[in-house]
PDB file of N, CA and C in Angstrom:
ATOM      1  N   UNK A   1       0.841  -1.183   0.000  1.00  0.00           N
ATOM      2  CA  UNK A   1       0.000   0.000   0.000  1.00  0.00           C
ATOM      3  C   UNK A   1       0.883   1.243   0.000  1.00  0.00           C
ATOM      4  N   UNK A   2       0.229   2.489  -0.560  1.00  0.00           N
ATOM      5  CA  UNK A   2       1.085   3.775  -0.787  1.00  0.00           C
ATOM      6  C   UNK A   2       0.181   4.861  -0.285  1.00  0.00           C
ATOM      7  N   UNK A   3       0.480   5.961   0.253  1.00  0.00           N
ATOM      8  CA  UNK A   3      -0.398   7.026   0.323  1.00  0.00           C
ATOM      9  C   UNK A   3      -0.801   7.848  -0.721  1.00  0.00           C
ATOM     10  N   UNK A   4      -2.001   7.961  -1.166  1.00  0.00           N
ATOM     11  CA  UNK A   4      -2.400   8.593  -2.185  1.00  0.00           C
ATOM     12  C   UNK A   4      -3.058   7.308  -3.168  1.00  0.00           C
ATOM     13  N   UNK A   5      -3.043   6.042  -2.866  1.00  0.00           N
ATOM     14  CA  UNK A   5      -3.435   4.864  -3.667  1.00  0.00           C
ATOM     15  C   UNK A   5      -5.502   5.074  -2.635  1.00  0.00           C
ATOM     16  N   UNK A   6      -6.391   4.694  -4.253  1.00  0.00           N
ATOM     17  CA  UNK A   6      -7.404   4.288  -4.309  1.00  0.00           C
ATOM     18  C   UNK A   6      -7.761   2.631  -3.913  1.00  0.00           C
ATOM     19  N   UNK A   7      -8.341   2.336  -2.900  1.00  0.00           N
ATOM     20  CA  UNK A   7      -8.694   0.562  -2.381  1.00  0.00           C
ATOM     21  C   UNK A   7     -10.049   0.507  -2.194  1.00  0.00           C
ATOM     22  N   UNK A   8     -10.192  -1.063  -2.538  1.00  0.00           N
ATOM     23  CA  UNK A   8     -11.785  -1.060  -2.249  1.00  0.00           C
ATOM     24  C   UNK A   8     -11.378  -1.325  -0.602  1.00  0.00           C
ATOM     25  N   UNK A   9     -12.259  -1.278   0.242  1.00  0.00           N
ATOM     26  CA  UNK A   9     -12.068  -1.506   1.536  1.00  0.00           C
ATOM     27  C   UNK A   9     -14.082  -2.047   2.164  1.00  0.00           C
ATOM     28  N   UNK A  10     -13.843  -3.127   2.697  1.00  0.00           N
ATOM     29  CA  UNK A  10     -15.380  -3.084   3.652  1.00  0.00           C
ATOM     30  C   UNK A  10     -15.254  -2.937   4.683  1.00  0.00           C
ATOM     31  N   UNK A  11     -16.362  -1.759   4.401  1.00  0.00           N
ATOM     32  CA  UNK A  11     -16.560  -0.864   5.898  1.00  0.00           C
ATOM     33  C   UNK A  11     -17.556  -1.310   6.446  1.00  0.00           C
ATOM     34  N   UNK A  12     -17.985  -2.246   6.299  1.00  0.00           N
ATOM     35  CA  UNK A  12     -19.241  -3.060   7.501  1.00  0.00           C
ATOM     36  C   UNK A  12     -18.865  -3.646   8.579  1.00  0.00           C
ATOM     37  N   UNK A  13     -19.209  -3.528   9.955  1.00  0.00           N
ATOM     38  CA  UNK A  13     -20.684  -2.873   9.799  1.00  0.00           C
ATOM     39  C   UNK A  13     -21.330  -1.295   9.725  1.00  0.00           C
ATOM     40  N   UNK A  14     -21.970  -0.980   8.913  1.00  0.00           N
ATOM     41  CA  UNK A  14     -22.574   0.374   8.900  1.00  0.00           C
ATOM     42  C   UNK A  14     -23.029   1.048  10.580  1.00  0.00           C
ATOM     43  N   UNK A  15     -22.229   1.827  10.901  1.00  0.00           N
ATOM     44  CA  UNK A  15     -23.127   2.584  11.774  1.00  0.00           C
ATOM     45  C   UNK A  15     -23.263   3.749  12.028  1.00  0.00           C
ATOM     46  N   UNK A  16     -24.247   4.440  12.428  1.00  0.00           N
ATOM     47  CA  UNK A  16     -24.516   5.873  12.431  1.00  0.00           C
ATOM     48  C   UNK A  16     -24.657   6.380  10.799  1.00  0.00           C
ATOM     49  N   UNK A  17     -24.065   7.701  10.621  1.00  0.00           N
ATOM     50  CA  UNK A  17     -23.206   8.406  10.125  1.00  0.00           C
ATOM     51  C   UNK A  17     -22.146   8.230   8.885  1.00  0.00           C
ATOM     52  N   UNK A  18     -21.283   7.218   9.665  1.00  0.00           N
ATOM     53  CA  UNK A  18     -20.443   6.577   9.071  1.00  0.00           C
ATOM     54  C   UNK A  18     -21.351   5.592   7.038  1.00  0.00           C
ATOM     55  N   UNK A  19     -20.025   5.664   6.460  1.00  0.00           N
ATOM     56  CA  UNK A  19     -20.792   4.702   5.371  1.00  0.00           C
ATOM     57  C   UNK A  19     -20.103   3.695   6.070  1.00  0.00           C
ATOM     58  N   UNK A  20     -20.969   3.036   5.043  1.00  0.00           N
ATOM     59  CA  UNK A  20     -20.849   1.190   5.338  1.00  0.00           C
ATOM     60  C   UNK A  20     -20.484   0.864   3.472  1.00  0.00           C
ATOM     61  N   UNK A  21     -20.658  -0.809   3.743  1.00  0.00           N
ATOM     62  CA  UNK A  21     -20.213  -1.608   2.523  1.00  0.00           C
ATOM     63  C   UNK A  21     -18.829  -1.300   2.148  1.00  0.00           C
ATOM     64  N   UNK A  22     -18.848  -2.475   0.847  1.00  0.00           N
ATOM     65  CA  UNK A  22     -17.426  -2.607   0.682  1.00  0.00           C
ATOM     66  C   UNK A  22     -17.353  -0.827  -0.384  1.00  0.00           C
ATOM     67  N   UNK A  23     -16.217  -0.153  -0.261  1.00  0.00           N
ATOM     68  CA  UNK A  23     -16.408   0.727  -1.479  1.00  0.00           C
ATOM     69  C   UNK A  23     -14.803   1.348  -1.292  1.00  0.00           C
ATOM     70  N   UNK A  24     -14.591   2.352  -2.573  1.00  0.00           N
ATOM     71  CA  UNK A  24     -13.551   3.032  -2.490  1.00  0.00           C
ATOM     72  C   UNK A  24     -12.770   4.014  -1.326  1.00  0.00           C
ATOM     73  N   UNK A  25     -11.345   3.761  -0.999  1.00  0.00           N
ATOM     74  CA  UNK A  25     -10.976   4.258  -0.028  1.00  0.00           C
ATOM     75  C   UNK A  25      -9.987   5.160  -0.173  1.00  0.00           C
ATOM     76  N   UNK A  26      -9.423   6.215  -0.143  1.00  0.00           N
ATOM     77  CA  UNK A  26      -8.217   6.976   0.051  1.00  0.00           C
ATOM     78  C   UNK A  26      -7.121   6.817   1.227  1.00  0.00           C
ATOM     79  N   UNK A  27      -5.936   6.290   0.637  1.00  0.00           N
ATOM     80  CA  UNK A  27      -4.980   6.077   1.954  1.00  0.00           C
ATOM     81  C   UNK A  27      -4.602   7.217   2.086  1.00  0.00           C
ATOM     82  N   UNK A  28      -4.493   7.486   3.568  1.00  0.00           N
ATOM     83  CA  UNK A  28      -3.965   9.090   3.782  1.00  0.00           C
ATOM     84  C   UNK A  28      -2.645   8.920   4.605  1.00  0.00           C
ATOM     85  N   UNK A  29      -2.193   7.782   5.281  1.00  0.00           N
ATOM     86  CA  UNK A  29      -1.677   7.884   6.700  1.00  0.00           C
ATOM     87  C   UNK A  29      -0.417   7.792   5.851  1.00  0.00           C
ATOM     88  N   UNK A  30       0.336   8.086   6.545  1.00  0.00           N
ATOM     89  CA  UNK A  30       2.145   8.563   6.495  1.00  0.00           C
ATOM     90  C   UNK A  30       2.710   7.174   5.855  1.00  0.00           C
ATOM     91  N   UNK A  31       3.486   7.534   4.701  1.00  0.00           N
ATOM     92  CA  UNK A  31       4.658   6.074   3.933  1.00  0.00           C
ATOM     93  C   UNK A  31       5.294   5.735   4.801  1.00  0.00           C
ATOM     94  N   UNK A  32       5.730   6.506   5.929  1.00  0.00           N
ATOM     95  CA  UNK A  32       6.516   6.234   7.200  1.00  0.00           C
ATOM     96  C   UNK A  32       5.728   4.762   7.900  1.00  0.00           C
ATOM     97  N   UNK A  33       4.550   4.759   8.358  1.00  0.00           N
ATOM     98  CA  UNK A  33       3.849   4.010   9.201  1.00  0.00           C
ATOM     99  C   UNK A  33       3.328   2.974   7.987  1.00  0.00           C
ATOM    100  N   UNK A  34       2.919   3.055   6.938  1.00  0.00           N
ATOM    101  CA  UNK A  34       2.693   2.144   5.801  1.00  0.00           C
ATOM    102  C   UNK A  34       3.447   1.562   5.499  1.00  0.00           C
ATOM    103  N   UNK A  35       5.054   2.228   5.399  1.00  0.00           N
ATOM    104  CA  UNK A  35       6.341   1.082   5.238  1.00  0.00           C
ATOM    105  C   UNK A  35       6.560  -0.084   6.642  1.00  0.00           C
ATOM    106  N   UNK A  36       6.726   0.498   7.622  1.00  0.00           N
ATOM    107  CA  UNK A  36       6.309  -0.170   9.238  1.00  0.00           C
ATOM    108  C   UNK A  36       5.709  -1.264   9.364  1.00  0.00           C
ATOM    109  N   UNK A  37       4.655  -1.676   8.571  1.00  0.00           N
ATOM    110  CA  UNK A  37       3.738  -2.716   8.730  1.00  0.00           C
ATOM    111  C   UNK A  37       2.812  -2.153   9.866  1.00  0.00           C
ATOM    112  N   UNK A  38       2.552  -0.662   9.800  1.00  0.00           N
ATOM    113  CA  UNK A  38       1.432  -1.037  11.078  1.00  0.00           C
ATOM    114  C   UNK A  38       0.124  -1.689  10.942  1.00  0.00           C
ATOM    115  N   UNK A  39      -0.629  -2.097  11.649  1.00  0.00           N
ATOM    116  CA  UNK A  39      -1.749  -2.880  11.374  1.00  0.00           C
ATOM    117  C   UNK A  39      -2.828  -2.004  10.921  1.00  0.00           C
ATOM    118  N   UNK A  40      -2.996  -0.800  10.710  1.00  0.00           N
ATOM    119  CA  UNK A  40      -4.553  -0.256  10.435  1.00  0.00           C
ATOM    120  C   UNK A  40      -3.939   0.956   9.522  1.00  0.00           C
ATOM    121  N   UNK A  41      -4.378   1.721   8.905  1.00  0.00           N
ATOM    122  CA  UNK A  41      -4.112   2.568   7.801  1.00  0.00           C
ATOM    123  C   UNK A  41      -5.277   3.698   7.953  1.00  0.00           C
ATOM    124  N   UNK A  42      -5.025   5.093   8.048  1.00  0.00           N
ATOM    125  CA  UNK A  42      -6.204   5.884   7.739  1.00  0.00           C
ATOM    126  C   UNK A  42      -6.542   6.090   6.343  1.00  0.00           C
ATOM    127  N   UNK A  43      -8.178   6.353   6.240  1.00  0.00           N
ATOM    128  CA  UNK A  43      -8.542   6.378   5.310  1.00  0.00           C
ATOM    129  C   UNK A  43      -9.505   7.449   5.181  1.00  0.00           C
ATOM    130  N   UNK A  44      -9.588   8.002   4.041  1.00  0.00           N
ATOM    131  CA  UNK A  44     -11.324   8.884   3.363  1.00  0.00           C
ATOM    132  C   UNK A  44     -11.680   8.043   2.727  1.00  0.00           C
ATOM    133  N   UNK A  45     -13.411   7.829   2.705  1.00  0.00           N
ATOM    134  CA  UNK A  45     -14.119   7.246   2.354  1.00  0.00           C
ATOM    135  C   UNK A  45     -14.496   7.704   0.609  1.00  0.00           C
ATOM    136  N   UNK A  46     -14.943   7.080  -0.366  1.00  0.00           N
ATOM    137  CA  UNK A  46     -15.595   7.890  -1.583  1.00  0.00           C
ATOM    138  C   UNK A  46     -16.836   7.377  -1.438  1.00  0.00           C
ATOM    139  N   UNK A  47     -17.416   8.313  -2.196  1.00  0.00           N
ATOM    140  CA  UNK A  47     -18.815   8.337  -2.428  1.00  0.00           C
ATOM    141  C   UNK A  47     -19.041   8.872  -4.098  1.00  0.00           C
ATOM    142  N   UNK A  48     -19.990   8.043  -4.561  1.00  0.00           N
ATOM    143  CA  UNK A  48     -20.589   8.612  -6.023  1.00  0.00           C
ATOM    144  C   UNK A  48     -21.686   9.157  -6.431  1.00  0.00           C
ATOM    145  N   UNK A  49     -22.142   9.538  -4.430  1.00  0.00           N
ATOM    146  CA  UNK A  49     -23.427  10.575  -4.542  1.00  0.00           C
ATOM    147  C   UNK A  49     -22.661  11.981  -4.066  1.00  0.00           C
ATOM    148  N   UNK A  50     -22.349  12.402  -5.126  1.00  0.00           N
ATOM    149  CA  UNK A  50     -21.511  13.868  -5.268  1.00  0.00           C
ATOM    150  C   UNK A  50     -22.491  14.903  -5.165  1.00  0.00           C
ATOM    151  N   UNK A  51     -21.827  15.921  -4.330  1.00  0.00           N
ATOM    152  CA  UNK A  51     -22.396  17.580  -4.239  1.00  0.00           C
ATOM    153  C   UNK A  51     -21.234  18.256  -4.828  1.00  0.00           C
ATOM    154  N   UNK A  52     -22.022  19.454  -5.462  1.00  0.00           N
ATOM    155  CA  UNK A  52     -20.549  20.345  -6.089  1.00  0.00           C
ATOM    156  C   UNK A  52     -20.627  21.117  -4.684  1.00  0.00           C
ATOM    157  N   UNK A  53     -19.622  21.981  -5.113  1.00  0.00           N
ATOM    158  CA  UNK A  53     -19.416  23.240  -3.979  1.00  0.00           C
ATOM    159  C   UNK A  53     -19.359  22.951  -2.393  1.00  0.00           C
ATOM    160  N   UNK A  54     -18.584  21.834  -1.948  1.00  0.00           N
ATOM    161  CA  UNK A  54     -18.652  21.433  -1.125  1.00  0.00           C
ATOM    162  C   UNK A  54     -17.251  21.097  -0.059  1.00  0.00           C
ATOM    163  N   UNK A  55     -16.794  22.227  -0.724  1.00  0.00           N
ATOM    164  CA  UNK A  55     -14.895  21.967   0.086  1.00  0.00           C
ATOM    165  C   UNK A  55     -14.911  22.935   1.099  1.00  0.00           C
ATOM    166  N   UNK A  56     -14.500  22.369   2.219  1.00  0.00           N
ATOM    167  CA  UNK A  56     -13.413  21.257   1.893  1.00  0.00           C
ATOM    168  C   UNK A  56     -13.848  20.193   2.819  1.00  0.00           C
ATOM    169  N   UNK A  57     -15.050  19.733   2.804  1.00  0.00           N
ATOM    170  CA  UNK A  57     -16.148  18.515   3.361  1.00  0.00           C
ATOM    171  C   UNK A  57     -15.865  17.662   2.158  1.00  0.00           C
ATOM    172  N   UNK A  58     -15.861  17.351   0.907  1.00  0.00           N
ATOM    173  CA  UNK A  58     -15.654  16.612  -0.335  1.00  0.00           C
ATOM    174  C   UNK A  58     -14.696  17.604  -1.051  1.00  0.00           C
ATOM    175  N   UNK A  59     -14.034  16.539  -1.989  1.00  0.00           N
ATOM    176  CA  UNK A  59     -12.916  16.982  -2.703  1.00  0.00           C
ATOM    177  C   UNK A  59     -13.869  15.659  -3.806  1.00  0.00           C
ATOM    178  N   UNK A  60     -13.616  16.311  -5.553  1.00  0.00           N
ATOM    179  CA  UNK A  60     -14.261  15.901  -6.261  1.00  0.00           C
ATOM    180  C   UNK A  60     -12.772  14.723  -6.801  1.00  0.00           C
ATOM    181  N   UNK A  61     -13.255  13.994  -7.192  1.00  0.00           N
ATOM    182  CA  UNK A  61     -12.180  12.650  -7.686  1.00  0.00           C
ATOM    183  C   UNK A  61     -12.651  12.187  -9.015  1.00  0.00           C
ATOM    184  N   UNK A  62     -12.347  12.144 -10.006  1.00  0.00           N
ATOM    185  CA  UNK A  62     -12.440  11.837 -11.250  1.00  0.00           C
ATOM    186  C   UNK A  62     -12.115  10.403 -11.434  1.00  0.00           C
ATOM    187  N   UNK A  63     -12.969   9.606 -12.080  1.00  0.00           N
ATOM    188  CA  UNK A  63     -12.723   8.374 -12.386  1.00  0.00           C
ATOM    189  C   UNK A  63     -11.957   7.977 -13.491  1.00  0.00           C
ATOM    190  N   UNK A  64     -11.091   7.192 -13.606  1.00  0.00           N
ATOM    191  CA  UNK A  64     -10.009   7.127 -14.247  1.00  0.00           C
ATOM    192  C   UNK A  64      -9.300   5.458 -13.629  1.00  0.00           C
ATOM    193  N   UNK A  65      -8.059   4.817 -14.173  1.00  0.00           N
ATOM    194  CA  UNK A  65      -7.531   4.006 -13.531  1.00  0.00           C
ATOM    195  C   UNK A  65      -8.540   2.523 -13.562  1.00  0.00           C
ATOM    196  N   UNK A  66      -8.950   2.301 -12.630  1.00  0.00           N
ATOM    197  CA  UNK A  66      -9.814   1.276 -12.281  1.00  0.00           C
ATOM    198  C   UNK A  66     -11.246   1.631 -11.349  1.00  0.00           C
ATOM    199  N   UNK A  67     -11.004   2.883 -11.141  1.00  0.00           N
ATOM    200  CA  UNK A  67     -12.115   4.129 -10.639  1.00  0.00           C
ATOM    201  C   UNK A  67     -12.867   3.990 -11.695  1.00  0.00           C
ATOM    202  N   UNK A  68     -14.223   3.528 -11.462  1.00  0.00           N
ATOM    203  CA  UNK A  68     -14.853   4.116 -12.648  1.00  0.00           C
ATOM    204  C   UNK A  68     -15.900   4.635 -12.728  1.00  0.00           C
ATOM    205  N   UNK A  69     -16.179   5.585 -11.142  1.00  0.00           N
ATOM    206  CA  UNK A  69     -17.542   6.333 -11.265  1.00  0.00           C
ATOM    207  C   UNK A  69     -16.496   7.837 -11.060  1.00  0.00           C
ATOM    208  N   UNK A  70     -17.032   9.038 -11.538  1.00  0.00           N
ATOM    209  CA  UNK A  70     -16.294   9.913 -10.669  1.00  0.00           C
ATOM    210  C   UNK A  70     -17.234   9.859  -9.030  1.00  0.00           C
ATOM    211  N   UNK A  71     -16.439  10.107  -8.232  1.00  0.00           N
ATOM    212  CA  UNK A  71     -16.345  10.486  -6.841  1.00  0.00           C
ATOM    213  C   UNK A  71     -16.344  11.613  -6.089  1.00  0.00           C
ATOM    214  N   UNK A  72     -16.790  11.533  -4.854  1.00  0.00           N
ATOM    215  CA  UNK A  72     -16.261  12.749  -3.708  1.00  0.00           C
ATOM    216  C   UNK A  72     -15.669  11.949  -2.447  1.00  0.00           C
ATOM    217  N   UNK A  73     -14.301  12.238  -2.327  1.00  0.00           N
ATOM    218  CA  UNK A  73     -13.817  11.866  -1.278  1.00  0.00           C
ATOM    219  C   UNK A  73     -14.536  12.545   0.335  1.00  0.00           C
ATOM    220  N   UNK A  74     -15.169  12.160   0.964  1.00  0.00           N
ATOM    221  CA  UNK A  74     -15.751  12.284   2.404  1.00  0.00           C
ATOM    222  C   UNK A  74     -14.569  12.598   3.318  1.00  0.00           C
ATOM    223  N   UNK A  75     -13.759  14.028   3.348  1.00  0.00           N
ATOM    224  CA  UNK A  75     -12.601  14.319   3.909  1.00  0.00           C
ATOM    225  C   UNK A  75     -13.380  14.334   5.352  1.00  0.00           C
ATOM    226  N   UNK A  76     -14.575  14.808   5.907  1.00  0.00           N
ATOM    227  CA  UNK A  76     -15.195  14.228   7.283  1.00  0.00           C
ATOM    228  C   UNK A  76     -15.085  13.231   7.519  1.00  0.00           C
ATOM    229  N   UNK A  77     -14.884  12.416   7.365  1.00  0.00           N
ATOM    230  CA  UNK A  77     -15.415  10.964   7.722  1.00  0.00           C
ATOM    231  C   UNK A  77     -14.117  10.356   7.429  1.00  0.00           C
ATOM    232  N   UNK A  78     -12.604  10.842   7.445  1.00  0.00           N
ATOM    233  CA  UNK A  78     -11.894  10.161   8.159  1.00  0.00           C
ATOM    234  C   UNK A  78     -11.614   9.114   9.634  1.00  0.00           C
ATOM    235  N   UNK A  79     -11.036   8.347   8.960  1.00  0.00           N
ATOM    236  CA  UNK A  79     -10.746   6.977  10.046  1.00  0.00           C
ATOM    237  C   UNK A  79     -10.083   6.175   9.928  1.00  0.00           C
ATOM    238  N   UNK A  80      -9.601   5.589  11.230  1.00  0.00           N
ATOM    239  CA  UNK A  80      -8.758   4.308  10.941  1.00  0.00           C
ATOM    240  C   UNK A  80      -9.372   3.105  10.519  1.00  0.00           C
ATOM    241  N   UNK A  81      -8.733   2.254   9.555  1.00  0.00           N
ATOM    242  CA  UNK A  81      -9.668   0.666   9.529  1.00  0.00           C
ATOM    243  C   UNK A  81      -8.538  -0.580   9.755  1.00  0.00           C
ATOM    244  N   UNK A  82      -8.464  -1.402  10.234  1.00  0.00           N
ATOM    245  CA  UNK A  82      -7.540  -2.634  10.294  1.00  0.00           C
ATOM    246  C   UNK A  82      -7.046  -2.903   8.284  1.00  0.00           C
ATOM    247  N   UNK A  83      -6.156  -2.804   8.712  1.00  0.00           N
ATOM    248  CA  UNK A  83      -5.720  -3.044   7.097  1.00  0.00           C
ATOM    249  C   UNK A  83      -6.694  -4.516   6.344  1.00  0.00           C
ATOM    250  N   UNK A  84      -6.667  -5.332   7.355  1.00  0.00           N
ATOM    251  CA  UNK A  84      -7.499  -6.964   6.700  1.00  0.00           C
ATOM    252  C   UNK A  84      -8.816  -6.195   5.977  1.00  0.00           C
ATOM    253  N   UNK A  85      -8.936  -4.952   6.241  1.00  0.00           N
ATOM    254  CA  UNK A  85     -10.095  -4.657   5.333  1.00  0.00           C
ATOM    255  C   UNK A  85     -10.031  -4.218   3.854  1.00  0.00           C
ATOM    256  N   UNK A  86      -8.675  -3.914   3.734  1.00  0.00           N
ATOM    257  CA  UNK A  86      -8.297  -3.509   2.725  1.00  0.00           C
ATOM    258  C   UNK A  86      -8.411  -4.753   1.308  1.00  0.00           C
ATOM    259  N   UNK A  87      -9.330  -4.965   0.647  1.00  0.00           N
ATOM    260  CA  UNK A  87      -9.892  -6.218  -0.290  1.00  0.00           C
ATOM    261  C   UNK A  87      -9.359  -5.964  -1.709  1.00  0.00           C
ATOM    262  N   UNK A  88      -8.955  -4.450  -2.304  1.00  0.00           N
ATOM    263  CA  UNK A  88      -8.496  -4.922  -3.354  1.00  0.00           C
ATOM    264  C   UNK A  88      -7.871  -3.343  -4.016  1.00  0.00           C
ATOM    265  N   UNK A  89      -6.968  -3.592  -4.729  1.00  0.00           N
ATOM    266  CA  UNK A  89      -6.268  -2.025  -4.873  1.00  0.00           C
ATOM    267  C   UNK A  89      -4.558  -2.532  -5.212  1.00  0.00           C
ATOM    268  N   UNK A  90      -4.478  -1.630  -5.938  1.00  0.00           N
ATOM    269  CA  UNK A  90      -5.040  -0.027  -5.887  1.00  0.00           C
ATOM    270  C   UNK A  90      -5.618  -0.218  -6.828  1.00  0.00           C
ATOM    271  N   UNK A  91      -6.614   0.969  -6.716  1.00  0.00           N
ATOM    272  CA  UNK A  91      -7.502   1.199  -7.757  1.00  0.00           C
ATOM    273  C   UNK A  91      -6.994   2.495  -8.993  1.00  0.00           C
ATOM    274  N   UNK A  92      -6.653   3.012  -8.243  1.00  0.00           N
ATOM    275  CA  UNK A  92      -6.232   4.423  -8.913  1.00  0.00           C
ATOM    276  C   UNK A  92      -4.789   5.307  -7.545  1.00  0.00           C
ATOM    277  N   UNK A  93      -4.120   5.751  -8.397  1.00  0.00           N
ATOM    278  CA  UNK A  93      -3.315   6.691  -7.395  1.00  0.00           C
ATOM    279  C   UNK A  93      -3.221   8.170  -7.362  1.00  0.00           C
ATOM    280  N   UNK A  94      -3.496   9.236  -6.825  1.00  0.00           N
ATOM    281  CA  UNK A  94      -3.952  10.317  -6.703  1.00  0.00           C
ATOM    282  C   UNK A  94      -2.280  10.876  -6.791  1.00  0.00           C
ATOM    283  N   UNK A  95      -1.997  12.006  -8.199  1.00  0.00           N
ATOM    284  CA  UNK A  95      -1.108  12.728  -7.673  1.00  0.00           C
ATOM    285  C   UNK A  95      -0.927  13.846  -7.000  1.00  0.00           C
ATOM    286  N   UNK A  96       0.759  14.114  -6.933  1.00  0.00           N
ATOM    287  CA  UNK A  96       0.896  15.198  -5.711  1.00  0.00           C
ATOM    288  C   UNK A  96      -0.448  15.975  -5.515  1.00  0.00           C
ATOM    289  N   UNK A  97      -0.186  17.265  -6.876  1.00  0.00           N
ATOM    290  CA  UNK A  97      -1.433  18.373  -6.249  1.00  0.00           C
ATOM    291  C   UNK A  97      -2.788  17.645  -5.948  1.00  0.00           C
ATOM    292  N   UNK A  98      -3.415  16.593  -6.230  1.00  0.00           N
ATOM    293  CA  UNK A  98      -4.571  16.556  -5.843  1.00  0.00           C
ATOM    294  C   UNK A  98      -4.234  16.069  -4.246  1.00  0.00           C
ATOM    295  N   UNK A  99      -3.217  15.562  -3.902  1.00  0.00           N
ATOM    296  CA  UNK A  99      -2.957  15.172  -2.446  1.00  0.00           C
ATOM    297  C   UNK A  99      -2.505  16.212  -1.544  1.00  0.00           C
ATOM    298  N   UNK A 100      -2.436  17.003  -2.396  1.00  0.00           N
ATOM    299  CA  UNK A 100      -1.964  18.688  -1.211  1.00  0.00           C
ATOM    300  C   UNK A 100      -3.388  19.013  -1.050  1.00  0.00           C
ATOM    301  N   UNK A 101      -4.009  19.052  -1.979  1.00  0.00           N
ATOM    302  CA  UNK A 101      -5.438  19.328  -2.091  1.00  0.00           C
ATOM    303  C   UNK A 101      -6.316  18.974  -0.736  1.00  0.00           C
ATOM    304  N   UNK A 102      -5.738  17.216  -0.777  1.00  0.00           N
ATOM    305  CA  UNK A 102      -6.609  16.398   0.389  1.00  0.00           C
ATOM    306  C   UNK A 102      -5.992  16.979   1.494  1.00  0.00           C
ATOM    307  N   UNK A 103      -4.063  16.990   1.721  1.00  0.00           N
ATOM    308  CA  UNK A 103      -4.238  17.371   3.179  1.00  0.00           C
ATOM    309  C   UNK A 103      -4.377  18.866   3.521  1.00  0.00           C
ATOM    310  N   UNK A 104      -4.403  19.492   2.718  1.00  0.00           N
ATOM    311  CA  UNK A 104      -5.219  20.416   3.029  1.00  0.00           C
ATOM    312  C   UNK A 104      -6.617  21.024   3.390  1.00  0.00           C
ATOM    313  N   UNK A 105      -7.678  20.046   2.920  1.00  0.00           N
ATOM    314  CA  UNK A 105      -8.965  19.358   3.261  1.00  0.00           C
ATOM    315  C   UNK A 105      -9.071  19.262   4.564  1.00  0.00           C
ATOM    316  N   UNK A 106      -7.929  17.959   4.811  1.00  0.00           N
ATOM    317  CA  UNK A 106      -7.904  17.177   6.156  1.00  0.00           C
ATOM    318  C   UNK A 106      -7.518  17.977   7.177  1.00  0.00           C
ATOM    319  N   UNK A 107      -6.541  19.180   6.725  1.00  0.00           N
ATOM    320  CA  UNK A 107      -5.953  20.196   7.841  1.00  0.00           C
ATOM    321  C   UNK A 107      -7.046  21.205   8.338  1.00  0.00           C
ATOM    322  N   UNK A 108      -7.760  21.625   7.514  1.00  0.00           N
ATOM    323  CA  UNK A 108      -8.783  22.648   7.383  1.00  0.00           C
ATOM    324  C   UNK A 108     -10.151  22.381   8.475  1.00  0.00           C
ATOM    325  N   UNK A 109     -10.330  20.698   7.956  1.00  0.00           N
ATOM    326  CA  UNK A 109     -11.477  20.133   8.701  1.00  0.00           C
ATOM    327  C   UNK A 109     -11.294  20.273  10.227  1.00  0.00           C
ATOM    328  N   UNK A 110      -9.899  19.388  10.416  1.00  0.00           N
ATOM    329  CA  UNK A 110      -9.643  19.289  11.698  1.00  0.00           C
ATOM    330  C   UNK A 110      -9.170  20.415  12.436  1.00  0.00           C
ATOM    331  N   UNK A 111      -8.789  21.590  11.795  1.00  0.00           N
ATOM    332  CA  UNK A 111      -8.711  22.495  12.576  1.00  0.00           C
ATOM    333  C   UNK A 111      -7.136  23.000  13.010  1.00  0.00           C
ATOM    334  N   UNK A 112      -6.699  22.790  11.999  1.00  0.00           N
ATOM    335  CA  UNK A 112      -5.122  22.477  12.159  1.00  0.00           C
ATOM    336  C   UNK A 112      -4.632  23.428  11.301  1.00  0.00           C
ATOM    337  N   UNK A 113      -5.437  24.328  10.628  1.00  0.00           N
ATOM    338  CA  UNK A 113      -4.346  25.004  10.024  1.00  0.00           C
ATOM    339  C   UNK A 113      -4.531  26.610  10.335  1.00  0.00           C
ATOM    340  N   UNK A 114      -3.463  27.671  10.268  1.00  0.00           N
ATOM    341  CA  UNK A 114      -3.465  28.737  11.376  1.00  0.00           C
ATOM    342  C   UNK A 114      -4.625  29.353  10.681  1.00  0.00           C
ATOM    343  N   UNK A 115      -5.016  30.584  11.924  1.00  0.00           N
ATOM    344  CA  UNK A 115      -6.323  31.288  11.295  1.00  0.00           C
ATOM    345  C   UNK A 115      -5.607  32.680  11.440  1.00  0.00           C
TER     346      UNK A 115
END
């Protein structure tokens, strides 16, 4: 696995909030801890029920690769999952600028970047 690689991943069981089923995932967590073997990997979820105008809650993802709906990556709904969930990938790999894009998303959401 690489950061910036597209995976199918199942996210069941569904609860709350959260999506469920098996579907597309964004690796976000550090090549540092991915080279490591750690056991769980963070992820953004995709979705192919897209809203425009919606950043930096979704970042739009173009289908391409083995992607083949376009997408909105769910930069909320970051999380960790046990890697054994990770079922099949990569699907697609996101370059640099669209990955400055995400952690900038991810910085924004969480509140991490100066005001």
């Amino acid at each position: 696995m690489r950061r910036g690689e597209v995976w199918l991943a199942n996210l069941e069981p569904h609860f709350g909030a959260g999506p469920g089923k098996t579907r597309p995932v964004l690796i976000v967590q550090s090549q540092t801890l991915l080279d490591a073997a750690y056991s769980s990997s963070l992820i953004v979820p995709l979705t192919t029920q897209r809203i425009d105008a919606a950043e930096p809650l979704r970042i739009r993802v173009s289908a391409s690769g083995r992607l083949r709906h376009n997408s909105d990556l769910l930069i909320a709904q970051l999380r960790a999952i046990d890697n054994r969930r990770l079922v099949k990938g990569p699907l697609l790999t996101l370059g640099r600028p669209q990955m400055a894009h995400v952690d900038q998303a991810i910085q924004e959401v969480l509140g991490l970047l100066a005001e």
